[in-house]
C-alpha atoms as a PDB file:
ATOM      1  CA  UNK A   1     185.020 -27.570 -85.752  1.00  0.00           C
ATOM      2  CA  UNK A   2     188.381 -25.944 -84.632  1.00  0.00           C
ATOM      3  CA  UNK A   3     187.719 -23.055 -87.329  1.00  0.00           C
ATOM      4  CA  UNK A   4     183.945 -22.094 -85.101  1.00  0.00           C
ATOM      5  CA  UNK A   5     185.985 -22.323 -81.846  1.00  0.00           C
ATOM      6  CA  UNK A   6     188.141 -20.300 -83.283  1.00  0.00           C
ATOM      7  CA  UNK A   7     186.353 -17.647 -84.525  1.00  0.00           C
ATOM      8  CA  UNK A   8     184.290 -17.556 -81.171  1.00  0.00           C
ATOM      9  CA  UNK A   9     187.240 -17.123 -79.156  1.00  0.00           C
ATOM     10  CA  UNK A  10     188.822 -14.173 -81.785  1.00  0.00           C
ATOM     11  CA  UNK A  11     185.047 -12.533 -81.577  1.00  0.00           C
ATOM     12  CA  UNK A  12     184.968 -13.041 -77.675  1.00  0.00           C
ATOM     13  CA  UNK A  13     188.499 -11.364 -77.310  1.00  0.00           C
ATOM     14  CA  UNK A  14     187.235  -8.451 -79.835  1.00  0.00           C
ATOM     15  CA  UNK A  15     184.324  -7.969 -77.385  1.00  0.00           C
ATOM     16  CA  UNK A  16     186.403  -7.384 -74.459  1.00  0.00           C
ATOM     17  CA  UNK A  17     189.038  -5.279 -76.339  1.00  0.00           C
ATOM     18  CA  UNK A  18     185.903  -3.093 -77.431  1.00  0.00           C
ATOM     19  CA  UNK A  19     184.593  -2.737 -74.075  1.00  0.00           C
ATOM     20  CA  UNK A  20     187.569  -1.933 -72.506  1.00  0.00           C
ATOM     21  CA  UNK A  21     188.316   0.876 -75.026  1.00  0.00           C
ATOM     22  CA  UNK A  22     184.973   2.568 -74.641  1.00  0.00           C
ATOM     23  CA  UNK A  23     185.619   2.173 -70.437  1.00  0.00           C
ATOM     24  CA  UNK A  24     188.348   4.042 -71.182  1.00  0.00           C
ATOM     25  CA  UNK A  25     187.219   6.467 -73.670  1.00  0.00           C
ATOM     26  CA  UNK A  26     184.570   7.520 -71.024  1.00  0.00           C
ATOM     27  CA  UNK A  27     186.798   7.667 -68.014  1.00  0.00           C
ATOM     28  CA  UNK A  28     189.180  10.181 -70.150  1.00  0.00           C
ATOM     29  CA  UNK A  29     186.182  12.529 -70.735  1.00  0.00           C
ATOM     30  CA  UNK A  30     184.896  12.962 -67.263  1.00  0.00           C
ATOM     31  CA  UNK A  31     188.976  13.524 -66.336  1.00  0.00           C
ATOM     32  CA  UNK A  32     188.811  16.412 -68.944  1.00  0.00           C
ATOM     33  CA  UNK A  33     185.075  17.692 -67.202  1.00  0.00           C
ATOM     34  CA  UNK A  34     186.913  17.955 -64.055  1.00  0.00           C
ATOM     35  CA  UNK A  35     184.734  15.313 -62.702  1.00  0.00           C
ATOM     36  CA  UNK A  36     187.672  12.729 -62.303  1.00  0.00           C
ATOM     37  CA  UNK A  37     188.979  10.653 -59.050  1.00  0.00           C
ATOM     38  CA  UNK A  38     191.358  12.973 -57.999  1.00  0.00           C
ATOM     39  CA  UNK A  39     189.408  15.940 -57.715  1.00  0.00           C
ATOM     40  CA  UNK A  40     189.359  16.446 -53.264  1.00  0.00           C
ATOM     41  CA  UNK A  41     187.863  18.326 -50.695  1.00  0.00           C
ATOM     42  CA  UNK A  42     185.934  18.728 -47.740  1.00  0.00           C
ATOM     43  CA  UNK A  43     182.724  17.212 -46.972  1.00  0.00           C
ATOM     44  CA  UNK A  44     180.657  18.525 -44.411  1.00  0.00           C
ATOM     45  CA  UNK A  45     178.511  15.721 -43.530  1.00  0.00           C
ATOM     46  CA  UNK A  46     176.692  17.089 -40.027  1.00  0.00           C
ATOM     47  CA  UNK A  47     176.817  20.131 -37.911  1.00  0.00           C
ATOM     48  CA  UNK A  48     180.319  19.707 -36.667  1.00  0.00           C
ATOM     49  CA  UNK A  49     181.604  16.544 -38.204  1.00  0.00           C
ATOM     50  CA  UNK A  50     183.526  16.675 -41.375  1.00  0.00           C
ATOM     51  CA  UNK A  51     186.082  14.397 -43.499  1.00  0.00           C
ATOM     52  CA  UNK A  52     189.250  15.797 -45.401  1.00  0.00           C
ATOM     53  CA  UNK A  53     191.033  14.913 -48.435  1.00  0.00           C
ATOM     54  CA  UNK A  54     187.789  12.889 -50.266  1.00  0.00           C
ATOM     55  CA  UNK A  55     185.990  12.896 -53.438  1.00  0.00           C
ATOM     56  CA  UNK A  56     182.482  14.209 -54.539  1.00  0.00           C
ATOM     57  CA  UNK A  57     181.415  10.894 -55.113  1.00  0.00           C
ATOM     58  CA  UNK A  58     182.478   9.870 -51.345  1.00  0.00           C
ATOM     59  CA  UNK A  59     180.847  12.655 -50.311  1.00  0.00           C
ATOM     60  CA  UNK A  60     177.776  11.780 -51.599  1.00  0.00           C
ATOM     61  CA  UNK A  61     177.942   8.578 -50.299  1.00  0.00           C
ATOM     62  CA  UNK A  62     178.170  10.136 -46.610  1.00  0.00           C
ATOM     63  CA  UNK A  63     175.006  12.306 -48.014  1.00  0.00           C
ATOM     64  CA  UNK A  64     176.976  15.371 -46.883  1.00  0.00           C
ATOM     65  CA  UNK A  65     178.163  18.848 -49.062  1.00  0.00           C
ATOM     66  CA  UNK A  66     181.481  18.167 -51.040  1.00  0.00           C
ATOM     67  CA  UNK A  67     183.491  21.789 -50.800  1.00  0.00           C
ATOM     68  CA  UNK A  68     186.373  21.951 -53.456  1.00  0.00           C
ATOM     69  CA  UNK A  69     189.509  22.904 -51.955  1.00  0.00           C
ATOM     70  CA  UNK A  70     188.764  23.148 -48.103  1.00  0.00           C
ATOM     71  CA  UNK A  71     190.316  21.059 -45.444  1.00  0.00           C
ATOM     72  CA  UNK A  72     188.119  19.583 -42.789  1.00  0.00           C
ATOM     73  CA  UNK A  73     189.069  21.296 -39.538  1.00  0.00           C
ATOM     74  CA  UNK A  74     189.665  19.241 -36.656  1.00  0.00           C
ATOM     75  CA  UNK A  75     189.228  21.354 -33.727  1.00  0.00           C
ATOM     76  CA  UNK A  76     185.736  22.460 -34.873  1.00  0.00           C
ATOM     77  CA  UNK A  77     184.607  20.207 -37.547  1.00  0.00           C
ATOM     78  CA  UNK A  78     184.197  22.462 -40.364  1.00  0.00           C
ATOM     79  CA  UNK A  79     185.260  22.744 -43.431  1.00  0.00           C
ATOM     80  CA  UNK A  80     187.795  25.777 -44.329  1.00  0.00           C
ATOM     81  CA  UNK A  81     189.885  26.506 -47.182  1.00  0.00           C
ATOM     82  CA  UNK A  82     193.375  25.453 -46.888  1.00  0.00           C
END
């Protein structure tokens, strides 16, 4: 009985250690696409309303135009490059 709880628990743990590798493996290719967390900008998100210093993905989330590299201007609400 203690040899089956055994091996369930040894499986379980491989399961996890499996998963976690491939988590990984996939977060280190879209870091090498360019497509990583850390990638910023400038998203324009209505005619004069804009939010500095976020990511595509926030962008997207505020359905609004990511721009690499530009700084959302507060005195007009655009976004410029810095």
């Amino acid at each position: 009985m203690q040899l089956k709880a055994s091996i369930g628990i040894l499986a379980a743990a491989l399961v996890l250690t499996l998963s976690a590798c491939e988590h990984r493996k996939k977060e280190e290719s879209m870091e090498k696409k360019g497509m990583g967390a850390t990638e910023t900008g400038c998203c324009q998100h209505a005619e004069s309303a804009c939010a500095g210093d976020v990511t595509k993905s926030q962008c997207d989330q505020m359905n609004g135009k990511f721009h690499k590299d530009h700084m959302c201007r507060r005195d007009n609400g655009k976004c410029a490059r810095e």
